[in-house]
N, C-alpha and C. Protein backbone atom coordinates (compact mmCIF):
# COMPACT_ATOMS: atom_id res chain seq x y z
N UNK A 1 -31.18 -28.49 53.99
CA UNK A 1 -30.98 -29.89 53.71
C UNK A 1 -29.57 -30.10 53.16
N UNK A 2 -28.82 -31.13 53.85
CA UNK A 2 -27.45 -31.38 53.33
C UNK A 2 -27.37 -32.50 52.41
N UNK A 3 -26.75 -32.02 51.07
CA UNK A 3 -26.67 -33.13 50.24
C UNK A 3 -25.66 -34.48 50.40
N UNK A 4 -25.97 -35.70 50.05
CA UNK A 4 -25.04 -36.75 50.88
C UNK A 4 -23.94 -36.92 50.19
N UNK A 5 -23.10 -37.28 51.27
CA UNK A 5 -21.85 -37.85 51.86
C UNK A 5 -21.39 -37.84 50.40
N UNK A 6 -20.04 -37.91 50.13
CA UNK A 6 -19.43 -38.45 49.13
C UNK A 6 -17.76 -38.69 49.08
N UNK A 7 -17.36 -39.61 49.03
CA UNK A 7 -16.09 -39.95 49.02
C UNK A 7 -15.10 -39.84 47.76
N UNK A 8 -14.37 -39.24 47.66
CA UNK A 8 -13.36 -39.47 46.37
C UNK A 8 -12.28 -39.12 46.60
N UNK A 9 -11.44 -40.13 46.02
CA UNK A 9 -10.09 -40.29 46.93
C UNK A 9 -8.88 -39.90 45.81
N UNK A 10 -8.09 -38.79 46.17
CA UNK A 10 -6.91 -37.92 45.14
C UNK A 10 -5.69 -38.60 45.57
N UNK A 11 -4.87 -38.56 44.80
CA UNK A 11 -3.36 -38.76 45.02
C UNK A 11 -3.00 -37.32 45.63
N UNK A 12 -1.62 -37.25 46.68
CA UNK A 12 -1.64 -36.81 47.03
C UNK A 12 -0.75 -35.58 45.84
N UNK A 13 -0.19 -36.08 45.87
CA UNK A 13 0.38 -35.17 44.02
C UNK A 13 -0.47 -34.17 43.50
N UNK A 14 -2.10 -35.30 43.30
CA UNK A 14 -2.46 -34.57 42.35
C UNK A 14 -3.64 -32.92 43.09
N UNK A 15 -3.46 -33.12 44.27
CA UNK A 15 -4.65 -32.73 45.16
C UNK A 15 -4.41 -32.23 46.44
N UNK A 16 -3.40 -32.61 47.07
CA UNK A 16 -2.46 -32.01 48.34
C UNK A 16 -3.37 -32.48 49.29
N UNK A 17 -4.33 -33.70 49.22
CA UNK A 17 -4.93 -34.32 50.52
C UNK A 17 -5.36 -35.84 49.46
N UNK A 18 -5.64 -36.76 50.67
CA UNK A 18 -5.98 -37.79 50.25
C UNK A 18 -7.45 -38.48 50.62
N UNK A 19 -8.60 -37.68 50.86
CA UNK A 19 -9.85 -38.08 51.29
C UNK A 19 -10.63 -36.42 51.26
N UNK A 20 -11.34 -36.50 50.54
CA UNK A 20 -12.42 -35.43 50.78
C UNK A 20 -13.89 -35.86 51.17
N UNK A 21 -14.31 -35.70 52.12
CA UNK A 21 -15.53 -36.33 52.69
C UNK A 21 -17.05 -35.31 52.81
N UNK A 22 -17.36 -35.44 53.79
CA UNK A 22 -18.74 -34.78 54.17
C UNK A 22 -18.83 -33.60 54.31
N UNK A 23 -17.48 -32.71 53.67
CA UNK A 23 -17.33 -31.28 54.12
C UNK A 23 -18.25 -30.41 52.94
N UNK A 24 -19.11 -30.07 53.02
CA UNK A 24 -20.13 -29.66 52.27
C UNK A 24 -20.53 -28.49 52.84
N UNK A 25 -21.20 -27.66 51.73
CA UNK A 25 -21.86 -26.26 52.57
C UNK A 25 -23.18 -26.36 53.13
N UNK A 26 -23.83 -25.86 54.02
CA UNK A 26 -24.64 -26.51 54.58
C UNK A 26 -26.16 -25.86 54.28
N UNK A 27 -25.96 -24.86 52.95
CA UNK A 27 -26.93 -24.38 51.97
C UNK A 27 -27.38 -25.52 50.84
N UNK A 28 -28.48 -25.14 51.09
CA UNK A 28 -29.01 -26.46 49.83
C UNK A 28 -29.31 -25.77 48.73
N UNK A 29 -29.44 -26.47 47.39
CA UNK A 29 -28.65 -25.97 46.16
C UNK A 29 -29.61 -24.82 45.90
N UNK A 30 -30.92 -24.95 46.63
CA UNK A 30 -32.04 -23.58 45.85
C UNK A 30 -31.58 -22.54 46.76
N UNK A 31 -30.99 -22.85 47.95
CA UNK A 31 -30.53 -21.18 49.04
C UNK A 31 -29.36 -21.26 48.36
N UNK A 32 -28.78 -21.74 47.45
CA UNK A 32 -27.15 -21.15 47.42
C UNK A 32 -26.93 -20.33 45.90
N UNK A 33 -28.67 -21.08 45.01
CA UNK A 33 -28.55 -20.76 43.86
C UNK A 33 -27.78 -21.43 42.77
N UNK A 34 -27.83 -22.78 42.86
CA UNK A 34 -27.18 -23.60 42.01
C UNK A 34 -26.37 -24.67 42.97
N UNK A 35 -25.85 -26.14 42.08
CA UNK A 35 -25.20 -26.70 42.30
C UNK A 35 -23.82 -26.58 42.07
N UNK A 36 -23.52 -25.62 40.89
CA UNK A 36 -22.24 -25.05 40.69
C UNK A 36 -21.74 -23.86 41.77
N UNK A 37 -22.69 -23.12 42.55
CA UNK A 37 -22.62 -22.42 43.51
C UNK A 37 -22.00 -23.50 44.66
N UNK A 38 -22.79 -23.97 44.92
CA UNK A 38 -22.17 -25.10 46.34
C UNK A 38 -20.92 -26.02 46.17
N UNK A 39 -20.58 -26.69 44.91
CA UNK A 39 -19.24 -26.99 44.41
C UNK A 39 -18.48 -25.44 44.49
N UNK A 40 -18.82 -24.47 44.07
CA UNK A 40 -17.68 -23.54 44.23
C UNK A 40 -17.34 -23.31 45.66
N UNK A 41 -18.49 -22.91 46.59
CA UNK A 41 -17.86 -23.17 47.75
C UNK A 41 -17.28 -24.14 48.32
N UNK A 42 -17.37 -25.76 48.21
CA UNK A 42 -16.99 -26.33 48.49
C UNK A 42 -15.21 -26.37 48.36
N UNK A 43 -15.11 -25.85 46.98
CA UNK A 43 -13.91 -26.10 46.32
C UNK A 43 -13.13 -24.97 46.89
N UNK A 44 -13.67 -23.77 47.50
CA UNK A 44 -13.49 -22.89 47.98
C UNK A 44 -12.99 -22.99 49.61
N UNK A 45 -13.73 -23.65 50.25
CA UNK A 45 -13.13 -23.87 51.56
C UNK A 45 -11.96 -25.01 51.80
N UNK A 46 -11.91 -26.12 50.32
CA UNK A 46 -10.41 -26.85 50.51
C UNK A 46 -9.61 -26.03 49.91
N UNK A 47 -9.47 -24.58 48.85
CA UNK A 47 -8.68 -23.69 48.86
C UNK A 47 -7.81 -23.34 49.98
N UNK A 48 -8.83 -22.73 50.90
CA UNK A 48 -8.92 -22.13 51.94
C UNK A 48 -7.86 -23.07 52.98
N UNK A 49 -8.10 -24.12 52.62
CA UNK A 49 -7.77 -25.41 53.93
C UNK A 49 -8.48 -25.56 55.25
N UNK A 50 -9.53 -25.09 54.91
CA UNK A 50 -10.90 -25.29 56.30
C UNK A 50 -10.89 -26.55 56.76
N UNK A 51 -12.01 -27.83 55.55
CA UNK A 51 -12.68 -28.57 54.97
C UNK A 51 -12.04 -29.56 55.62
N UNK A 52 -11.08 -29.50 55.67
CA UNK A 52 -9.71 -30.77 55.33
C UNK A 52 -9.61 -30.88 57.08
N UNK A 53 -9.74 -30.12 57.91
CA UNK A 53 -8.91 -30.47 59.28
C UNK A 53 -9.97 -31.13 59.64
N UNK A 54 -9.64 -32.63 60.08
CA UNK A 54 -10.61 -33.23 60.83
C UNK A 54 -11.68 -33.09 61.85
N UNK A 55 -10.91 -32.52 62.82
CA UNK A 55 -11.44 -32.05 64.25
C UNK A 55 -11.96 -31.19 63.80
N UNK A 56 -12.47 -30.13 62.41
CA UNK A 56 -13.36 -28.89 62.72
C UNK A 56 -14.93 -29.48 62.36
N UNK A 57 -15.22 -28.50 62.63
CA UNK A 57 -17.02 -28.74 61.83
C UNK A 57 -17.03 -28.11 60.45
N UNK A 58 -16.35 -29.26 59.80
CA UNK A 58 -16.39 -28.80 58.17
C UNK A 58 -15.74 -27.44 57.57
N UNK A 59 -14.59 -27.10 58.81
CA UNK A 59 -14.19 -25.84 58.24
C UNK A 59 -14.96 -24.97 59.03
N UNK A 60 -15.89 -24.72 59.07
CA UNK A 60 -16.97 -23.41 59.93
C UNK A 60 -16.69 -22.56 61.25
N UNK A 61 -15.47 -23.53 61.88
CA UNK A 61 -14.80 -23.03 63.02
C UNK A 61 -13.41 -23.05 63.10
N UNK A 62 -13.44 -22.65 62.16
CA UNK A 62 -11.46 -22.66 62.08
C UNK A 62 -10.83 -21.39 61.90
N UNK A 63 -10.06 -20.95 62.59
CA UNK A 63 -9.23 -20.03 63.05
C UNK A 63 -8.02 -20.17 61.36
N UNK A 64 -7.97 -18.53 60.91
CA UNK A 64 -6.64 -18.97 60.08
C UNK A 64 -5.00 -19.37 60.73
N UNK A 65 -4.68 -20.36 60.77
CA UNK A 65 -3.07 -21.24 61.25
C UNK A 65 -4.22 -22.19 61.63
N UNK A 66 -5.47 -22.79 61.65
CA UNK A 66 -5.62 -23.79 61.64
C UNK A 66 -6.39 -24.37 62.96
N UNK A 67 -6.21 -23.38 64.34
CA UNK A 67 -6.96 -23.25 65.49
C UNK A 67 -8.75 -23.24 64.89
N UNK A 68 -9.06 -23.76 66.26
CA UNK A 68 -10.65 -23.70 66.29
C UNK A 68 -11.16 -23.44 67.44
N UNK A 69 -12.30 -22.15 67.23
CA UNK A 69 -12.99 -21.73 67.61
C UNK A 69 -14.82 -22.45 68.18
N UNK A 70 -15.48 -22.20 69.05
CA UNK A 70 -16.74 -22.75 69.13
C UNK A 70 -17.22 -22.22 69.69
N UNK A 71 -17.57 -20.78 69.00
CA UNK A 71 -19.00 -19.81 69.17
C UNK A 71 -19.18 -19.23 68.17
N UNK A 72 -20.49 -19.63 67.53
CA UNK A 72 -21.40 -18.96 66.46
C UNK A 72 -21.81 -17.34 66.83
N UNK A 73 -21.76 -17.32 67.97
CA UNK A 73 -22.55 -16.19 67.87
C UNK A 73 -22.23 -14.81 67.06
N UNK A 74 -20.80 -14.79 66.65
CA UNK A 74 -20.43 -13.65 66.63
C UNK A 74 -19.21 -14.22 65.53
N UNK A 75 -18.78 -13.21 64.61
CA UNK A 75 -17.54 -13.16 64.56
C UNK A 75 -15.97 -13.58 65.03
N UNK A 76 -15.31 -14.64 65.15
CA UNK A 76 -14.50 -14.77 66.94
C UNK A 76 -13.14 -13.19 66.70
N UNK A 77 -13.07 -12.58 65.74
CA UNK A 77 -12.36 -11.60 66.29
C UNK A 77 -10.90 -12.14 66.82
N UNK A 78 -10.67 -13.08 66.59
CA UNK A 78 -9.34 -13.12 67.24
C UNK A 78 -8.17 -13.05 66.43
N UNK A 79 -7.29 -12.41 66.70
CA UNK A 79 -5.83 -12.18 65.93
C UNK A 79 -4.88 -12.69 66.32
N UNK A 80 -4.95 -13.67 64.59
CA UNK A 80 -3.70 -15.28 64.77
C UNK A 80 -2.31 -13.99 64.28
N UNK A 81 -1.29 -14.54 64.75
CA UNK A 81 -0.27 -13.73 64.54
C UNK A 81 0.25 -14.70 63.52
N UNK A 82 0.87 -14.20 62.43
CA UNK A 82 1.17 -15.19 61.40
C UNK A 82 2.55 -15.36 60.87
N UNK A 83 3.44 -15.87 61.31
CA UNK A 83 4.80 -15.52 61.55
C UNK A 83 5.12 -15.50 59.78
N UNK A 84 5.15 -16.56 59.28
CA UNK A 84 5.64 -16.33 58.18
C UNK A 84 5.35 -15.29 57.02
N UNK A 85 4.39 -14.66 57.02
CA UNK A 85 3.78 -13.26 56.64
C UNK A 85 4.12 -12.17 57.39
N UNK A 86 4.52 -12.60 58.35
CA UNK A 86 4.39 -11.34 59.29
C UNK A 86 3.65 -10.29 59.36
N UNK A 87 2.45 -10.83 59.74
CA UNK A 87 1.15 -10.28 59.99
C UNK A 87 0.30 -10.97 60.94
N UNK A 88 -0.98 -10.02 61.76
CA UNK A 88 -1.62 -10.83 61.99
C UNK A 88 -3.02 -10.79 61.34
N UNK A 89 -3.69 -11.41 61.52
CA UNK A 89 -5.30 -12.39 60.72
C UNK A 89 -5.98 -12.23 61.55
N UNK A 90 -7.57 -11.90 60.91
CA UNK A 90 -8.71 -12.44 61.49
C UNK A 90 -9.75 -13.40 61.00
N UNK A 91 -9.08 -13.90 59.99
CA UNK A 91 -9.34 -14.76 59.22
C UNK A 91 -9.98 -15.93 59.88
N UNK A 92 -11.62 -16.02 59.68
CA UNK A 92 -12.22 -17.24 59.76
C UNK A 92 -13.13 -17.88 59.39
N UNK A 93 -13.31 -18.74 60.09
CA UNK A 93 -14.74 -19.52 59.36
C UNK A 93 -13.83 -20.56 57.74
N UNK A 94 -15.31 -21.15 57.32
CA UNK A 94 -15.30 -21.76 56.04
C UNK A 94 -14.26 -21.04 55.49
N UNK A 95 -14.76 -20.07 54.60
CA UNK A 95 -14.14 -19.28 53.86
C UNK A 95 -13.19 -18.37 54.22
N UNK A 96 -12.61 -18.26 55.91
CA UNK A 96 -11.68 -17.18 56.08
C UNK A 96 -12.02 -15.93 55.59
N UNK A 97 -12.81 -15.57 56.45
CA UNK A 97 -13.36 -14.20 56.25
C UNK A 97 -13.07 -13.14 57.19
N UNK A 98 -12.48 -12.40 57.42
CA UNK A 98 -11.78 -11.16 58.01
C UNK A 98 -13.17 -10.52 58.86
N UNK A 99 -12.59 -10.21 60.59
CA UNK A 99 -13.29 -9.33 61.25
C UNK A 99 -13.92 -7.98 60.27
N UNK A 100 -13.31 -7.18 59.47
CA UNK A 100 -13.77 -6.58 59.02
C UNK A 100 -15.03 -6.48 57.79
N UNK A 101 -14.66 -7.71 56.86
CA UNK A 101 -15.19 -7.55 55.72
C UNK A 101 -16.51 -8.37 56.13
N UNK A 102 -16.45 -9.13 57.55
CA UNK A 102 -17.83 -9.56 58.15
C UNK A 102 -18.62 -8.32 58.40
N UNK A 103 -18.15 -7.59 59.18
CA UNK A 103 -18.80 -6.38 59.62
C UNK A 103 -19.39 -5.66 58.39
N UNK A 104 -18.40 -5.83 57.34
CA UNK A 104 -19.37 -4.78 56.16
C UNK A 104 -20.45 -6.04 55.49
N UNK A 105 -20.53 -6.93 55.41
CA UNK A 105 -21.59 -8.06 55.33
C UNK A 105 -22.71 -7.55 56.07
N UNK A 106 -22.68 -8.09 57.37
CA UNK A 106 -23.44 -8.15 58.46
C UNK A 106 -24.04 -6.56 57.99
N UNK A 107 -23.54 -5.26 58.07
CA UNK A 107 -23.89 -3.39 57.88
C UNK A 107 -24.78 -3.60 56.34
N UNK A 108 -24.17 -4.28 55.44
CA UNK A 108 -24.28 -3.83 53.98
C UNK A 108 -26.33 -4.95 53.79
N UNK A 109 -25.52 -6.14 54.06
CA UNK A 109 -27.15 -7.09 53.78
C UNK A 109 -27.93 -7.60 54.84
N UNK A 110 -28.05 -6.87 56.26
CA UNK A 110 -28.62 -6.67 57.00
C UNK A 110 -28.94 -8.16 57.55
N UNK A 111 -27.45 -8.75 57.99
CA UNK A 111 -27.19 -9.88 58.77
C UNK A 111 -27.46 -9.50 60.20
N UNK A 112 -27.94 -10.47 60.72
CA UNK A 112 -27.59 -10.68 62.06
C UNK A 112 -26.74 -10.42 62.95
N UNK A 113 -25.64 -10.51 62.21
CA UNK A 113 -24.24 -11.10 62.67
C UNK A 113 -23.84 -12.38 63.52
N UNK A 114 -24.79 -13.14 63.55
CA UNK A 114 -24.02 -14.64 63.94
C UNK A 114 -23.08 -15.33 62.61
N UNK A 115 -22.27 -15.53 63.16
CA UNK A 115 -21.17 -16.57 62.42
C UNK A 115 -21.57 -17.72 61.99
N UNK A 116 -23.10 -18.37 62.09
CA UNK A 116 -23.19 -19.50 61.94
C UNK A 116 -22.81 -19.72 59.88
N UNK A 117 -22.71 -21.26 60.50
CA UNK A 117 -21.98 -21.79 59.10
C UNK A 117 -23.23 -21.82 58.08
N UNK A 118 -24.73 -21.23 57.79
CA UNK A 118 -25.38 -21.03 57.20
C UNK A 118 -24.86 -19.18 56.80
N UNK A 119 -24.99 -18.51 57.77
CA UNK A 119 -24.68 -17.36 57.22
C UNK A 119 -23.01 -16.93 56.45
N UNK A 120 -21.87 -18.13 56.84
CA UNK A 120 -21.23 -18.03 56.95
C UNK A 120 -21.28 -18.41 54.73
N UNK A 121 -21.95 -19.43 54.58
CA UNK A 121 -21.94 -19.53 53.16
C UNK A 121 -22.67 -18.42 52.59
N UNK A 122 -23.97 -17.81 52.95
CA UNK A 122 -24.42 -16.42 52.41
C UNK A 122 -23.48 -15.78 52.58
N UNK A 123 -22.46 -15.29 53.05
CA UNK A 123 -21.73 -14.06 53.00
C UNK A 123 -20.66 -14.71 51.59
N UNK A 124 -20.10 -15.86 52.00
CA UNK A 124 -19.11 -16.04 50.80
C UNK A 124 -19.98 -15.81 49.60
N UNK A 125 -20.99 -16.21 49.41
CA UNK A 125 -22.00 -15.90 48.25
C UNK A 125 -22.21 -14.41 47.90
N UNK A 126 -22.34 -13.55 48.65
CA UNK A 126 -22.22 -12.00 48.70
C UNK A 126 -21.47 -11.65 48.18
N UNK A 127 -20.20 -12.15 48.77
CA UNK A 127 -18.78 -11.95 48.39
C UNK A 127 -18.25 -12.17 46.56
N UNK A 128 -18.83 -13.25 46.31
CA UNK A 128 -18.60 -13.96 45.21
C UNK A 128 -19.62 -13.25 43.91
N UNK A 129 -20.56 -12.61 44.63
CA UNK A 129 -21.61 -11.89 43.71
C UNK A 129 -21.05 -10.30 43.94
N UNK A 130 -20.55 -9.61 44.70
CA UNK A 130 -19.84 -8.20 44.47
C UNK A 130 -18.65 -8.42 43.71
N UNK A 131 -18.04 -9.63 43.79
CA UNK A 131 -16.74 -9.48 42.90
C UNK A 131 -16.98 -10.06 41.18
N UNK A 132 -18.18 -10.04 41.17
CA UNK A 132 -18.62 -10.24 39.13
C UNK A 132 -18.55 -12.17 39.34
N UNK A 133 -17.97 -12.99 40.49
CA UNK A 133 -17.87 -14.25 40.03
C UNK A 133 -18.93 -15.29 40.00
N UNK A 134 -20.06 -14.60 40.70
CA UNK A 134 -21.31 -15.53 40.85
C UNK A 134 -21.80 -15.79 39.93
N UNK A 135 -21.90 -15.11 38.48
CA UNK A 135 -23.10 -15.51 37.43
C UNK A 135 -21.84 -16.08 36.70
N UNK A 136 -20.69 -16.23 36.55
CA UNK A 136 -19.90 -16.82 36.20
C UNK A 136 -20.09 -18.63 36.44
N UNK A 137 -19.68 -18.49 37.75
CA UNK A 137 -20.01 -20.19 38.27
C UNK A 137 -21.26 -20.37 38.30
N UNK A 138 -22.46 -19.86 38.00
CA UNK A 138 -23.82 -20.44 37.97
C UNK A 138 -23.47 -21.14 36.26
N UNK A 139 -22.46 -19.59 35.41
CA UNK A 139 -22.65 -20.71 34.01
C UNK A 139 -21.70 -21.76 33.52
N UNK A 140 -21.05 -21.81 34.89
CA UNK A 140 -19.98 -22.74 34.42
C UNK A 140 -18.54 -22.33 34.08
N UNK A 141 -18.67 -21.11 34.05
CA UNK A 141 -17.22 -20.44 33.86
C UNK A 141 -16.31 -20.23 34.91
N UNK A 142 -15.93 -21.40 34.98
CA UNK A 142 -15.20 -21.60 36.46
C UNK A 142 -13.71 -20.52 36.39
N UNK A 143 -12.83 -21.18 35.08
CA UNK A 143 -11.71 -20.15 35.45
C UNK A 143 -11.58 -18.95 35.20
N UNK A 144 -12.67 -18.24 34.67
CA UNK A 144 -13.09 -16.94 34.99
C UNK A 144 -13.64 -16.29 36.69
N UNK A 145 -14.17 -17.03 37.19
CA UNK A 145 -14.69 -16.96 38.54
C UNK A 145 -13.74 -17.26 39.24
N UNK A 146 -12.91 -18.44 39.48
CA UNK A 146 -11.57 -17.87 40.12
C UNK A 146 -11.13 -17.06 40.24
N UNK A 147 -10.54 -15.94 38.69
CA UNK A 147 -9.91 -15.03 38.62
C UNK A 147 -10.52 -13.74 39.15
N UNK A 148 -11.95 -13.74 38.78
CA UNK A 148 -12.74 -12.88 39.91
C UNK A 148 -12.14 -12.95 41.12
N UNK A 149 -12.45 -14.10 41.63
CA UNK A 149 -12.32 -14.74 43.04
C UNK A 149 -10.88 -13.95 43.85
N UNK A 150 -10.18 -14.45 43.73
CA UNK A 150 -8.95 -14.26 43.04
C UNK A 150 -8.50 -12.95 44.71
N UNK A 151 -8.64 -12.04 44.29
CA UNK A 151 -8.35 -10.80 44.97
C UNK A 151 -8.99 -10.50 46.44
N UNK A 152 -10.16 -11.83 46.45
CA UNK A 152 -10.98 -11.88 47.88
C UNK A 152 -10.27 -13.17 48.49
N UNK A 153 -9.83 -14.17 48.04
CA UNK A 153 -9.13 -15.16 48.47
C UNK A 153 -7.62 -15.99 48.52
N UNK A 154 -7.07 -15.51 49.16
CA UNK A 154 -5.27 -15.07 49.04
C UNK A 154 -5.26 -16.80 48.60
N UNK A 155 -5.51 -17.75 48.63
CA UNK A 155 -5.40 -18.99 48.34
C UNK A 155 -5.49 -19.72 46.54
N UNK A 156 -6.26 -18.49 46.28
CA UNK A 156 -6.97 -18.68 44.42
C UNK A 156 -5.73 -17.88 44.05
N UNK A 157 -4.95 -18.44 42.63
CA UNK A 157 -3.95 -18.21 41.88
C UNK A 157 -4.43 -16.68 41.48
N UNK A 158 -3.25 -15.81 41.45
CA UNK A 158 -3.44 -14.54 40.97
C UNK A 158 -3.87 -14.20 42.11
N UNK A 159 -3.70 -14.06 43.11
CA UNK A 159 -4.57 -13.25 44.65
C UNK A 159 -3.19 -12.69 44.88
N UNK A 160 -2.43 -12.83 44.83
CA UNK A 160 -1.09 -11.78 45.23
C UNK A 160 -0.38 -11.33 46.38
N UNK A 161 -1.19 -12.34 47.39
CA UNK A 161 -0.99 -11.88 48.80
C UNK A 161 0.51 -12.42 49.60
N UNK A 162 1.13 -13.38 48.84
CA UNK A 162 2.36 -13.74 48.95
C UNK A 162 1.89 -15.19 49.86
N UNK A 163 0.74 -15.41 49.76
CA UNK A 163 0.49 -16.92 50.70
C UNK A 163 0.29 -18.46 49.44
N UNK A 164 0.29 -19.74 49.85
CA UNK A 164 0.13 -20.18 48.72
C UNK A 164 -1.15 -20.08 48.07
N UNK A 165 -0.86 -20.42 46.83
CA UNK A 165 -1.90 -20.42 45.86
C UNK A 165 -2.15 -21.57 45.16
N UNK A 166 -3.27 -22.25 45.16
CA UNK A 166 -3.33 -23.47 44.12
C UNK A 166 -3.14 -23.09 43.12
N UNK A 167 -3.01 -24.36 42.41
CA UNK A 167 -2.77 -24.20 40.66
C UNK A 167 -4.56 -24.24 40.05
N UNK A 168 -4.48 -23.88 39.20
CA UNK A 168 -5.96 -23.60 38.48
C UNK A 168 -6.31 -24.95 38.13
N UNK A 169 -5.45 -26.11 37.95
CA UNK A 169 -5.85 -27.59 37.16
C UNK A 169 -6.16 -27.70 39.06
N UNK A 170 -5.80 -28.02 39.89
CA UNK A 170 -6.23 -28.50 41.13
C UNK A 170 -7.71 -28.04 41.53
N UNK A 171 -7.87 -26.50 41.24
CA UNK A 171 -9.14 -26.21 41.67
C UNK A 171 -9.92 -26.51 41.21
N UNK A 172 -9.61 -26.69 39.14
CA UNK A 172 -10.90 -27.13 38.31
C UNK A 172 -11.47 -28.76 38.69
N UNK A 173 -10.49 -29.39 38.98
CA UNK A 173 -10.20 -30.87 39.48
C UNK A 173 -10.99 -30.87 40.54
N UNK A 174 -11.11 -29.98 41.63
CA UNK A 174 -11.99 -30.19 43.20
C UNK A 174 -13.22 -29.82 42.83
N UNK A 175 -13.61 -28.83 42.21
CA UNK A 175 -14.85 -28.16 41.88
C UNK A 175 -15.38 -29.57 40.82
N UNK A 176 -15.21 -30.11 39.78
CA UNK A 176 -15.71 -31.16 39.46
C UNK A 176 -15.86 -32.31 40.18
N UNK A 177 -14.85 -32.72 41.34
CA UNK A 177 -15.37 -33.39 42.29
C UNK A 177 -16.29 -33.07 43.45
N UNK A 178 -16.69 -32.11 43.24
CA UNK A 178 -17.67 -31.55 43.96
C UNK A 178 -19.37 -31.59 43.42
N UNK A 179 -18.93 -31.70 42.38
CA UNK A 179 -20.03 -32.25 41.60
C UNK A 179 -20.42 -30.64 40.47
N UNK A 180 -19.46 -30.12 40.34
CA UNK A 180 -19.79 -28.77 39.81
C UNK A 180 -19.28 -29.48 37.70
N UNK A 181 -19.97 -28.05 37.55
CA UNK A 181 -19.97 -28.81 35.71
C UNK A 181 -19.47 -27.08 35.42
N UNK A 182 -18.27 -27.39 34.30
CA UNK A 182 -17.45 -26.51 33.83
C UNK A 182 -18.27 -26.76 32.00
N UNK A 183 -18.60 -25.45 31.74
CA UNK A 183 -19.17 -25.28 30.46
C UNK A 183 -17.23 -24.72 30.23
N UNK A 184 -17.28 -24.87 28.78
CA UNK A 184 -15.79 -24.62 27.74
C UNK A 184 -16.27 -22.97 27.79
């Protein structure tokens, strides 16, 4: 069940977009394990810059540089060449999740392996629970769970990967508009 629609509109200053809409995870709050769980992803895939491209399906088929893909079935495996890194990516989905670290998903918690954008939030959830940040954002300890976060998502401040990084006031800012609640 998808929770509804919600509009809230940022300066572009303060937020680096000006409309965040229906881009939601498509786990409902008892499969994701909280409402602070689904705000983190949420806040997680406009990290990412999924969420935000119009033409995708909420992020779920987006290629990292921003291409889109449309087959669930699998992983898409394809390698964006990334000039300004000089590297290439297999970075996709919601969360930009790497051909590989799908495969140890899919091996490790005995996925399927379809890409769909349901499994696609269980794995970021996996992800977010091997790196110590899940019982964090269930209690609200958001900029601790970032910093978890952090080393799985080149986009979260302190990830080190030389790509941008939000500022920590932007993410705490999306994750409360997401409807997530930051305990002190």
């Amino acid at each position: 069940m998808r929770r509804p629609a919600r509009q809230i509109l940022f300066t572009p200053m303060r937020m680096g977009l000006f409309l965040y809409g229906d881009n939601m995870a498509r786990l409902d709050s008892a499969a994701a394990g909280g409402a602070n769980v689904l705000a983190f992803l949420d806040m997680l895939a406009w990290s990412e810059g999924t969420s935000t491209i119009v033409a995708s399906d909420d992020g779920y088929n987006v290629l990292v540089g921003g291409q889109l893909f449309n087959d669930y079935r699998g992983h898409p495996r394809q390698k964006v060449w990334l000039p300004s890194y000089g590297i290439h990516s297999s970075a996709a989905g919601r969360y930009q999740i790497l051909a590989g670290t799908w495969d140890a998903i899919v091996s490790t918690y005995g996925f399927n392996g379809r890409f769909t954008p349901e499994a696609q939030d269980l794995a970021a959830i996996k992800l977010l629970s091997e790196c110590g940040a899940l019982a964090l954002i269930k209690a609200g300890h958001i900029t601790q769970a970032i910093a978890k976060a952090a080393p799985i998502w080149a986009s979260l401040p302190g990830a080190g990967y030389g790509q941008h990084e939000h500022q920590l006031a932007a993410l705490l800012a999306m994750f409360i508009a997401c409807s997530g609640e930051v305990q002190a």
